[in-house]
PDB file of N, CA and C in Angstrom:
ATOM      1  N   UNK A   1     -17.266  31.160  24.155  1.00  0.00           N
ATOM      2  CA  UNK A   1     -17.079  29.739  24.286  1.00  0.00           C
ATOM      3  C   UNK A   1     -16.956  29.127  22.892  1.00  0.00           C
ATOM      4  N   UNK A   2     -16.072  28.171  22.328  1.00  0.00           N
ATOM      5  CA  UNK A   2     -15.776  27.417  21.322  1.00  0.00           C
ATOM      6  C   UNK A   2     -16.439  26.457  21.394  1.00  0.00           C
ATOM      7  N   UNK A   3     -16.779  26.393  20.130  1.00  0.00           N
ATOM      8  CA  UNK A   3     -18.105  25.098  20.086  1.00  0.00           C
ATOM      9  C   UNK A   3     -17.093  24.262  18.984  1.00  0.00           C
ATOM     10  N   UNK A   4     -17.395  22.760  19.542  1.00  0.00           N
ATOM     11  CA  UNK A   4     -16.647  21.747  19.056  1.00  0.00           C
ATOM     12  C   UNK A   4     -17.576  21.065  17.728  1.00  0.00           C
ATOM     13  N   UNK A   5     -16.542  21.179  16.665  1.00  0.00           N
ATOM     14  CA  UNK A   5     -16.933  20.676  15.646  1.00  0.00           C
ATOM     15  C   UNK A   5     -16.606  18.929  15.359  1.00  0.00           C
ATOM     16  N   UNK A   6     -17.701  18.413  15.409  1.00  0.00           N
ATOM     17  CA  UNK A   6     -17.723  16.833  15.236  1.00  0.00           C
ATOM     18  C   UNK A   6     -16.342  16.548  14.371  1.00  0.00           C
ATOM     19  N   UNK A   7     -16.109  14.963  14.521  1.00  0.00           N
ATOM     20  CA  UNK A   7     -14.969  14.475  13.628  1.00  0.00           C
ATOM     21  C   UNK A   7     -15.357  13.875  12.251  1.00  0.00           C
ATOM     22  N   UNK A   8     -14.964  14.843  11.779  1.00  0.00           N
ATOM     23  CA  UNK A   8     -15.839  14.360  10.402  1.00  0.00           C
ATOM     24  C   UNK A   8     -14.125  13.664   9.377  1.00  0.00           C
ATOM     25  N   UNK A   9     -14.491  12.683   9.555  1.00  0.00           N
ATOM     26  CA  UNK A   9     -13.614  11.665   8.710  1.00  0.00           C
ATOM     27  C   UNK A   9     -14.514  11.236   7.322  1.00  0.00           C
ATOM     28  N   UNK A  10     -14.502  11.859   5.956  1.00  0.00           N
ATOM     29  CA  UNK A  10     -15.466  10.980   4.857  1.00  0.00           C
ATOM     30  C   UNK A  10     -14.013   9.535   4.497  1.00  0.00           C
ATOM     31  N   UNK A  11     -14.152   9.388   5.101  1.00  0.00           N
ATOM     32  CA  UNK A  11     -12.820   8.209   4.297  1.00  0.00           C
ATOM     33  C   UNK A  11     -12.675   7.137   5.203  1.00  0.00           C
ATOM     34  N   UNK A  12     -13.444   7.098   6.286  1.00  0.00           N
ATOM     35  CA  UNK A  12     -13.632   5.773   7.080  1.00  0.00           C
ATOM     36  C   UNK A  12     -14.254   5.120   6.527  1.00  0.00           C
ATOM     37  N   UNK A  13     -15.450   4.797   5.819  1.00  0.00           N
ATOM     38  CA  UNK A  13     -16.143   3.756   5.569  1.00  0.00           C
ATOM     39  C   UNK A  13     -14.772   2.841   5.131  1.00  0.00           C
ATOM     40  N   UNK A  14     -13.921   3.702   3.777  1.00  0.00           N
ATOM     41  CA  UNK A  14     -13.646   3.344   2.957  1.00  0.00           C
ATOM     42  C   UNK A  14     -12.378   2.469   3.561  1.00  0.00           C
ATOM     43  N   UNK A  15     -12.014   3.007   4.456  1.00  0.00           N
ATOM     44  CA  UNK A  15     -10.868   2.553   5.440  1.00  0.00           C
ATOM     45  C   UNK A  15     -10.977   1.028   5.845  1.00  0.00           C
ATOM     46  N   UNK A  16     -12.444   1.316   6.659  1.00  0.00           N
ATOM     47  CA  UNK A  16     -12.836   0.384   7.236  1.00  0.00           C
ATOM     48  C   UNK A  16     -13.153  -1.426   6.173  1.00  0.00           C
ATOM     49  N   UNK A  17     -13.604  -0.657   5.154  1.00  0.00           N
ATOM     50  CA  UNK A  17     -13.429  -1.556   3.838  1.00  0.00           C
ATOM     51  C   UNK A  17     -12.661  -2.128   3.837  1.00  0.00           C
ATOM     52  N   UNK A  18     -11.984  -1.333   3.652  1.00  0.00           N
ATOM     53  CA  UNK A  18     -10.034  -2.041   3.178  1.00  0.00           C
ATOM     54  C   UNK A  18      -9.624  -3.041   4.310  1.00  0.00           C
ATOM     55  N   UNK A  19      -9.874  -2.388   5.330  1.00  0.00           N
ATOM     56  CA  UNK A  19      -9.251  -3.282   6.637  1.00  0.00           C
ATOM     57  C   UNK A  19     -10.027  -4.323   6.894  1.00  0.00           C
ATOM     58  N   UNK A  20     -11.077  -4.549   6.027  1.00  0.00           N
ATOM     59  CA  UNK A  20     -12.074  -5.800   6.989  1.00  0.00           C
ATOM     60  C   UNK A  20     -11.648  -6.623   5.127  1.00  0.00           C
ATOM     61  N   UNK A  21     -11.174  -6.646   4.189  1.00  0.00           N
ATOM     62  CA  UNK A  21     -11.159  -7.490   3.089  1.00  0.00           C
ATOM     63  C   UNK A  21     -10.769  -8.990   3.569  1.00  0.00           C
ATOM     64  N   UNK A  22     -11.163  -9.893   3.370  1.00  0.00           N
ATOM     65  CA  UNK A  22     -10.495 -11.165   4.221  1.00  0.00           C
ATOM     66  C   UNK A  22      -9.777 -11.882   2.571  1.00  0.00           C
ATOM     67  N   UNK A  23      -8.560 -12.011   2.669  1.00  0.00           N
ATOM     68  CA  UNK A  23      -7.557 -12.722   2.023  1.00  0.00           C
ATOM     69  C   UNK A  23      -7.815 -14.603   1.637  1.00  0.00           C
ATOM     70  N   UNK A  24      -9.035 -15.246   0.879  1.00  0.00           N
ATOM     71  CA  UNK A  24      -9.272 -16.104   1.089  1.00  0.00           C
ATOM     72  C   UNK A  24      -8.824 -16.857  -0.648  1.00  0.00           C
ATOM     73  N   UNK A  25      -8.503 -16.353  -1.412  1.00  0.00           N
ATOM     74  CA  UNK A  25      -8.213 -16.876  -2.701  1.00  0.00           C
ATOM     75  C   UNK A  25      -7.195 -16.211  -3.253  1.00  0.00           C
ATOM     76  N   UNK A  26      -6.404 -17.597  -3.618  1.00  0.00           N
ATOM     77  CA  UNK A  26      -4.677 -17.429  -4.643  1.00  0.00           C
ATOM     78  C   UNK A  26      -4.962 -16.240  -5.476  1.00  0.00           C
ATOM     79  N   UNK A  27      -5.839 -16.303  -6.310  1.00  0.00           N
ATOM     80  CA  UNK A  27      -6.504 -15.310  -7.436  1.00  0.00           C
ATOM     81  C   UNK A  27      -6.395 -13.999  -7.402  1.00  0.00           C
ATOM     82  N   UNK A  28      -7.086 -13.809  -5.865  1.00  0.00           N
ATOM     83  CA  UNK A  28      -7.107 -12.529  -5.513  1.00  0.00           C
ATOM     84  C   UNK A  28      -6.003 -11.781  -5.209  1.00  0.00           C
ATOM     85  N   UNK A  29      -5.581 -12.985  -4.451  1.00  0.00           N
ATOM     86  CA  UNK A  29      -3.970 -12.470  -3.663  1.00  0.00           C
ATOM     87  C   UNK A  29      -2.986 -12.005  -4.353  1.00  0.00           C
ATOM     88  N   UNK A  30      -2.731 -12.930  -5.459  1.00  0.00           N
ATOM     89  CA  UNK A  30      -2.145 -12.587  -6.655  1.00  0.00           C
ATOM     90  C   UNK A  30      -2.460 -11.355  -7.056  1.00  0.00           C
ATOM     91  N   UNK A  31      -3.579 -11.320  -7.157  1.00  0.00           N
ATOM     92  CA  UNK A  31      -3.989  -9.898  -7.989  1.00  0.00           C
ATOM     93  C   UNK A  31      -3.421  -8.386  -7.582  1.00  0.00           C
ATOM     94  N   UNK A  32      -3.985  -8.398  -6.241  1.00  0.00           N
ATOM     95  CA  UNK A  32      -3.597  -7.758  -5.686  1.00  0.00           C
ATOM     96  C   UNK A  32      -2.187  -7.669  -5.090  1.00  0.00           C
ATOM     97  N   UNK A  33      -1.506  -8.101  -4.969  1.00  0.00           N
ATOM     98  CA  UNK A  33       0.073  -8.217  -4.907  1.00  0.00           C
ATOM     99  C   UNK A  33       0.953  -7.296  -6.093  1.00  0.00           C
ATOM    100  N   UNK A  34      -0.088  -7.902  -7.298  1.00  0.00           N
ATOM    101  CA  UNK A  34       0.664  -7.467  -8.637  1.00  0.00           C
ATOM    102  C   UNK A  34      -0.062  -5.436  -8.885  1.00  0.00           C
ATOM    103  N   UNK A  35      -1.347  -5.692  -8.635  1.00  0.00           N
ATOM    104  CA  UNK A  35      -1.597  -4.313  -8.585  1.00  0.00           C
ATOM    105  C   UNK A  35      -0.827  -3.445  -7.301  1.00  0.00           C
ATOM    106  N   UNK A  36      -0.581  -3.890  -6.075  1.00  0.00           N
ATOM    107  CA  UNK A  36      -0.404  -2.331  -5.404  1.00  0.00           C
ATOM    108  C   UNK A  36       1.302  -2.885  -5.132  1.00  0.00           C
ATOM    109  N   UNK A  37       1.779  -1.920  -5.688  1.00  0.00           N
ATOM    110  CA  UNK A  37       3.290  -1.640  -5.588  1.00  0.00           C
ATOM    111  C   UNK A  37       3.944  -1.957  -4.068  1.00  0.00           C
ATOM    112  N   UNK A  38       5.214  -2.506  -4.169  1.00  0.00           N
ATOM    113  CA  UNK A  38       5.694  -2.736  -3.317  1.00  0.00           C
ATOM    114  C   UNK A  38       6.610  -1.476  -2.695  1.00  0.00           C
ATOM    115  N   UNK A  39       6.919  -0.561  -3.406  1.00  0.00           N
ATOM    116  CA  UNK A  39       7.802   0.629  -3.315  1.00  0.00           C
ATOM    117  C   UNK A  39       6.978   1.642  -4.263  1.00  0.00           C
ATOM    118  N   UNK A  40       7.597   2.607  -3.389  1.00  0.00           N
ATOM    119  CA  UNK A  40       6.076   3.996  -4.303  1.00  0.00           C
ATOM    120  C   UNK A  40       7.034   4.679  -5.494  1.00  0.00           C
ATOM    121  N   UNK A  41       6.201   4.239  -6.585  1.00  0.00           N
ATOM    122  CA  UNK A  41       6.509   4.542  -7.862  1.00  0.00           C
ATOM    123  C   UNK A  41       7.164   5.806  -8.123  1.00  0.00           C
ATOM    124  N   UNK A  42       7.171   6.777  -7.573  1.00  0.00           N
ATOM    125  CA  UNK A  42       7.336   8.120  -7.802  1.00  0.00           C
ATOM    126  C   UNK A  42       8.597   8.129  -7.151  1.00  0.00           C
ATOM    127  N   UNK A  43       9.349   7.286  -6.385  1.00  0.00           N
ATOM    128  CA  UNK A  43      10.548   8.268  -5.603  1.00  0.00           C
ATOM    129  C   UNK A  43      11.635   7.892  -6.451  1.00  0.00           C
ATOM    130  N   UNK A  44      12.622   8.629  -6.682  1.00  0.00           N
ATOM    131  CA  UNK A  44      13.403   8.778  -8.025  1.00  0.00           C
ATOM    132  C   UNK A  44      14.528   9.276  -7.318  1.00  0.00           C
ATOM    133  N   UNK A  45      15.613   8.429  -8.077  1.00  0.00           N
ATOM    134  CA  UNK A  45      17.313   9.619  -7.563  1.00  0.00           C
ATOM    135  C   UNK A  45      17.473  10.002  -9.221  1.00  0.00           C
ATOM    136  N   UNK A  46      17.480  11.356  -9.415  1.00  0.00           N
ATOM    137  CA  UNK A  46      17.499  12.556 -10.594  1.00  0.00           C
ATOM    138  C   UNK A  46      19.073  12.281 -10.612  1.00  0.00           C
ATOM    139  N   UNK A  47      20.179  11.850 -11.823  1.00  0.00           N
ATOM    140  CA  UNK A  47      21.328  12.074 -11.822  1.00  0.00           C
ATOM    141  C   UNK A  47      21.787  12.521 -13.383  1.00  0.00           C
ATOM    142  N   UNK A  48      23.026  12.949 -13.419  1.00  0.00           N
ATOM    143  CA  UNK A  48      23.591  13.369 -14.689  1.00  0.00           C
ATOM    144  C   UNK A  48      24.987  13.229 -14.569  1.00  0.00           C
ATOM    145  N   UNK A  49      25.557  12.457 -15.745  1.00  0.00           N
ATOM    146  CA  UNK A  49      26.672  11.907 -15.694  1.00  0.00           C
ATOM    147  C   UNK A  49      27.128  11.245 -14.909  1.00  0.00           C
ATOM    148  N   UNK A  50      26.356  10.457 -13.265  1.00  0.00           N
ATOM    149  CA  UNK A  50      27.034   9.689 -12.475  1.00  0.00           C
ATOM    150  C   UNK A  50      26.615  10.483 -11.428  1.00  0.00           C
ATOM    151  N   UNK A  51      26.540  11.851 -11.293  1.00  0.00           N
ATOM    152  CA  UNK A  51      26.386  12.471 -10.320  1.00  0.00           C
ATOM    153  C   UNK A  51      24.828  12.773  -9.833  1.00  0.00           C
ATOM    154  N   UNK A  52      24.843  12.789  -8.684  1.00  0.00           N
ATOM    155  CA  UNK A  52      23.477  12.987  -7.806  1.00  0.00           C
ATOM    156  C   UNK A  52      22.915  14.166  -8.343  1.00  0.00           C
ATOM    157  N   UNK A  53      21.946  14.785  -8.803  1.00  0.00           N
ATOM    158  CA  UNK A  53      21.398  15.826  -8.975  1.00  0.00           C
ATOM    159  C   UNK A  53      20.151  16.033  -7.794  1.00  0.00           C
ATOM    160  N   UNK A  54      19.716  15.731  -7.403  1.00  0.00           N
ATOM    161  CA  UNK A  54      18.277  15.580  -6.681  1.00  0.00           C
ATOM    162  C   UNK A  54      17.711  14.045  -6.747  1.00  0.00           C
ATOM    163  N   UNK A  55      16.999  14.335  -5.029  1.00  0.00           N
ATOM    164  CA  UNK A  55      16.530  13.351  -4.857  1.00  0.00           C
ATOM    165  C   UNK A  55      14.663  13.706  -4.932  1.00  0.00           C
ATOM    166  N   UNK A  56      14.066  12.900  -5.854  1.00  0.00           N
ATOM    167  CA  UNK A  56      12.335  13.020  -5.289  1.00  0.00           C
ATOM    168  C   UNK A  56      11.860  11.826  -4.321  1.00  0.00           C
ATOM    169  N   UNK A  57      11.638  12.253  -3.165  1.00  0.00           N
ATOM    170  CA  UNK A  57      10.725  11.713  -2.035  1.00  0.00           C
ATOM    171  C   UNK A  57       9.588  10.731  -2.221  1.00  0.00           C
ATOM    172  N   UNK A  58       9.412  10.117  -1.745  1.00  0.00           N
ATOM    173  CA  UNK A  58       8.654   9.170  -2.011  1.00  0.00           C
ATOM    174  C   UNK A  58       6.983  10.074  -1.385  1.00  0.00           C
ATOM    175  N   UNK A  59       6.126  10.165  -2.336  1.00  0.00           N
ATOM    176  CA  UNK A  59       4.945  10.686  -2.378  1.00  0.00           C
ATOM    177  C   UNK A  59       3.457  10.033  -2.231  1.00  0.00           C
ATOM    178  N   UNK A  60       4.124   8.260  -1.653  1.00  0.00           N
ATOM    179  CA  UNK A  60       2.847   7.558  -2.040  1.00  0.00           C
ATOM    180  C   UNK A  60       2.063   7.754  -0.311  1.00  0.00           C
ATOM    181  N   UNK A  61       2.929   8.193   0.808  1.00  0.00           N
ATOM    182  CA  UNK A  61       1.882   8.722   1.904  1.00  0.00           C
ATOM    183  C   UNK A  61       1.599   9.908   1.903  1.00  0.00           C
ATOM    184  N   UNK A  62       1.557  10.576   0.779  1.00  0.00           N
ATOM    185  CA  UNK A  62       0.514  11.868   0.968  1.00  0.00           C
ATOM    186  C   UNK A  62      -1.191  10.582   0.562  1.00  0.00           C
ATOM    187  N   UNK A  63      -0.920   9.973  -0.125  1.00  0.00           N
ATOM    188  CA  UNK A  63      -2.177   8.650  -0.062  1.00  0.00           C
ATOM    189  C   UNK A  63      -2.907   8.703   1.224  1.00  0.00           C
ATOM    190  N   UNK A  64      -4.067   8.967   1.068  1.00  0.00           N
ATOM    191  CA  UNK A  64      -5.045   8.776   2.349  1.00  0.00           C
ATOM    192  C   UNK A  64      -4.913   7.702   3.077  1.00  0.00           C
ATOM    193  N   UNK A  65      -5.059   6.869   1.980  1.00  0.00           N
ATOM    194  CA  UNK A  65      -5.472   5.143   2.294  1.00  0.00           C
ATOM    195  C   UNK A  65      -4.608   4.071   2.363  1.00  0.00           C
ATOM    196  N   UNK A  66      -2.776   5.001   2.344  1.00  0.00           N
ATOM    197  CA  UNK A  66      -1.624   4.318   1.856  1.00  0.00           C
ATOM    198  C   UNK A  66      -1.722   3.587   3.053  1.00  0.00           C
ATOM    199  N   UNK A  67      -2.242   2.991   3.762  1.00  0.00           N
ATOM    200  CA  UNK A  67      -1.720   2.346   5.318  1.00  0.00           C
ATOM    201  C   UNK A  67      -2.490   0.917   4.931  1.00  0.00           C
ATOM    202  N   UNK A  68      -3.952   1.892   4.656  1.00  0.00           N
ATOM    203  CA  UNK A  68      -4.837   0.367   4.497  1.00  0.00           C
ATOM    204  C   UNK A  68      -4.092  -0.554   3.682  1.00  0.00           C
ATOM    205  N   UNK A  69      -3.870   0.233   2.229  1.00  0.00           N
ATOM    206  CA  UNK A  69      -3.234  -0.363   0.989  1.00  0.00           C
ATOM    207  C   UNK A  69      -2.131  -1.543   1.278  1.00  0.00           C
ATOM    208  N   UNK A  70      -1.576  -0.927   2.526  1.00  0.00           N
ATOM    209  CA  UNK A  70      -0.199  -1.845   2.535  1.00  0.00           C
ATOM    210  C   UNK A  70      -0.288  -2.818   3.515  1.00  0.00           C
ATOM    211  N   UNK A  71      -1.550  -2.799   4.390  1.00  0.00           N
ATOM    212  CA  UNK A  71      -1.912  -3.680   5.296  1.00  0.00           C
ATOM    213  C   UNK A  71      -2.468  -4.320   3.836  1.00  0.00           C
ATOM    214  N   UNK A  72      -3.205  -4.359   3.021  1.00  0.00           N
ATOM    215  CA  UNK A  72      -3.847  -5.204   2.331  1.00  0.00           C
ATOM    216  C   UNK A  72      -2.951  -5.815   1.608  1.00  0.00           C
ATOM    217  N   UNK A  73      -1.717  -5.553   0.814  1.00  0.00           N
ATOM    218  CA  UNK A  73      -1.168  -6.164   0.445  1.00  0.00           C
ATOM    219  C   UNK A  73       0.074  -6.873   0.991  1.00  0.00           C
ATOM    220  N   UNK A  74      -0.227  -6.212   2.420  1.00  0.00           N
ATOM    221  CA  UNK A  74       1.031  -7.587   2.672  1.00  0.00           C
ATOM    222  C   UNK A  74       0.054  -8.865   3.570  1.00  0.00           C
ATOM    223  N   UNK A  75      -1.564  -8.585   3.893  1.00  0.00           N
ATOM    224  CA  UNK A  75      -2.238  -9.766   4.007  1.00  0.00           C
ATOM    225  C   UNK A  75      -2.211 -10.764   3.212  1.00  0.00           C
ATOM    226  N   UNK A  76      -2.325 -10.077   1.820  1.00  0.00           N
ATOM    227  CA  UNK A  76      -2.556 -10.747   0.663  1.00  0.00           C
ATOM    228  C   UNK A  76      -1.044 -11.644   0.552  1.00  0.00           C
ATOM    229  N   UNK A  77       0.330 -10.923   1.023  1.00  0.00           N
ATOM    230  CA  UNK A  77       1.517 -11.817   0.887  1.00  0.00           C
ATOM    231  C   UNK A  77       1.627 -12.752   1.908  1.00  0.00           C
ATOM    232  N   UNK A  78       0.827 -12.571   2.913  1.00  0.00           N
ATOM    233  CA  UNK A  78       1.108 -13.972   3.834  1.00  0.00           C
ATOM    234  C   UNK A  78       0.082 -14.587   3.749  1.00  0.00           C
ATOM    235  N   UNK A  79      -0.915 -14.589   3.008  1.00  0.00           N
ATOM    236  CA  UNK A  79      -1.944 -15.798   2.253  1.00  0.00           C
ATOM    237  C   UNK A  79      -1.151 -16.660   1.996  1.00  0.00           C
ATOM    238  N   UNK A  80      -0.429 -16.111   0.302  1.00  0.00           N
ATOM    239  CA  UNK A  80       0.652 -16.615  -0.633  1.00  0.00           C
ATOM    240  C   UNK A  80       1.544 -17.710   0.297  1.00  0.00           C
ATOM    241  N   UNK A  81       1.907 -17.150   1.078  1.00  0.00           N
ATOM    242  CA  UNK A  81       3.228 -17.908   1.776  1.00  0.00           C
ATOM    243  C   UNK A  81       2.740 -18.587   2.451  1.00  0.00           C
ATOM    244  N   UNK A  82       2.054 -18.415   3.744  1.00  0.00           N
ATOM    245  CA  UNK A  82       1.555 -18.843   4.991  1.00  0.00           C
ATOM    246  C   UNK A  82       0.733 -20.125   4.536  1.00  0.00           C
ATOM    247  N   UNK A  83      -0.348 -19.950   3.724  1.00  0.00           N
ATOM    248  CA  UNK A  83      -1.418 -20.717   3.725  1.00  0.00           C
ATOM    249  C   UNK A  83      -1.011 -21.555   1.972  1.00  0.00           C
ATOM    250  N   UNK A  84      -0.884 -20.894   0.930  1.00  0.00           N
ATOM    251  CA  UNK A  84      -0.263 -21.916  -0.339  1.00  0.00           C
ATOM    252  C   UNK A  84       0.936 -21.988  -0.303  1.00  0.00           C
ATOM    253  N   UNK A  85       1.916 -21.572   0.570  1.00  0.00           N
ATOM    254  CA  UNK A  85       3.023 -22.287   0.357  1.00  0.00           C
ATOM    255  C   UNK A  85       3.936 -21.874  -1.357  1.00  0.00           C
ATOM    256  N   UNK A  86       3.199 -20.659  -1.294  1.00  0.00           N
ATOM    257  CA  UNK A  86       3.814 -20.521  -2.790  1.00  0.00           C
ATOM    258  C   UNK A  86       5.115 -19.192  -2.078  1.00  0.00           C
ATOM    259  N   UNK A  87       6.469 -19.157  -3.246  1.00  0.00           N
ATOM    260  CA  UNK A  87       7.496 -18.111  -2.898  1.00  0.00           C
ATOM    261  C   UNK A  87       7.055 -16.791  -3.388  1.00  0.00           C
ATOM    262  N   UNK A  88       7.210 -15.527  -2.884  1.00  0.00           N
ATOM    263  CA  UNK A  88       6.377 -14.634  -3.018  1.00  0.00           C
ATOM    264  C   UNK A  88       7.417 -13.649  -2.793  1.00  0.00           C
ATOM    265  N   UNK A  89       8.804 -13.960  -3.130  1.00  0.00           N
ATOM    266  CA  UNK A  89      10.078 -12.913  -3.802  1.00  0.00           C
ATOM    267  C   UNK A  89       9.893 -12.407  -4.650  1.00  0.00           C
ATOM    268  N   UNK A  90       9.092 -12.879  -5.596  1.00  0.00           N
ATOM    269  CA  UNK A  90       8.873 -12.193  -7.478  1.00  0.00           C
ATOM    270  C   UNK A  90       8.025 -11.341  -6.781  1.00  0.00           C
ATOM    271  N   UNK A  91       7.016 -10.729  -5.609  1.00  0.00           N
ATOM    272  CA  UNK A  91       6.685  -9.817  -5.499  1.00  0.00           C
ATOM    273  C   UNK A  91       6.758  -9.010  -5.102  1.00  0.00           C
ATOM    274  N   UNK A  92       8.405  -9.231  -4.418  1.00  0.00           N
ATOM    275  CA  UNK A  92       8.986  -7.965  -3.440  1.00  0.00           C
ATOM    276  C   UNK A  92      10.113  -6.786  -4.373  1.00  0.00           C
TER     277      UNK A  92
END
């Protein structure tokens, strides 16, 4: 008989963190807008002379937490918009 091994997640608290942050100041929002990237830094088209050489993949969901991250920063973009009324193109 197979004995069931519990669900051991260590990265919920941290999850759960992320997902409960409440979006209540320009400051923050800002902040965070400007820290977590809108497009994952790493994906690259490799060319030489015009021509395609390779493409690198975008690597930012091997990220554990890339889901929370992007729920958090696009809370943080409809603060900006929704609630100050500020344009929030310079962060896309």
């Amino acid at each position: 008989m197979l004995s069931t091994v519990p669900n051991f997640k260590p990265l919920k608290p941290l999850r759960q963190w992320l997902d409960h942050i409440e979006i209540n100041n320009p400051k923050l929002a800002k902040f965070l807008c400007q820290l977590i990237p809108s497009q994952c830094p790493f994906e690259r088209d490799i060319t030489f002379f015009g021509h395609l050489l390779f493409h690198i993949p975008p690597m930012c969901k091997l990220n554990p937490l890339y889901n929370e991250l992007i729920g958090l920063r696009f809370r943080a973009l409809c603060y900006l918009a929704d609630i100050c009324g500020e344009d929030v193109t310079s962060y896309c």
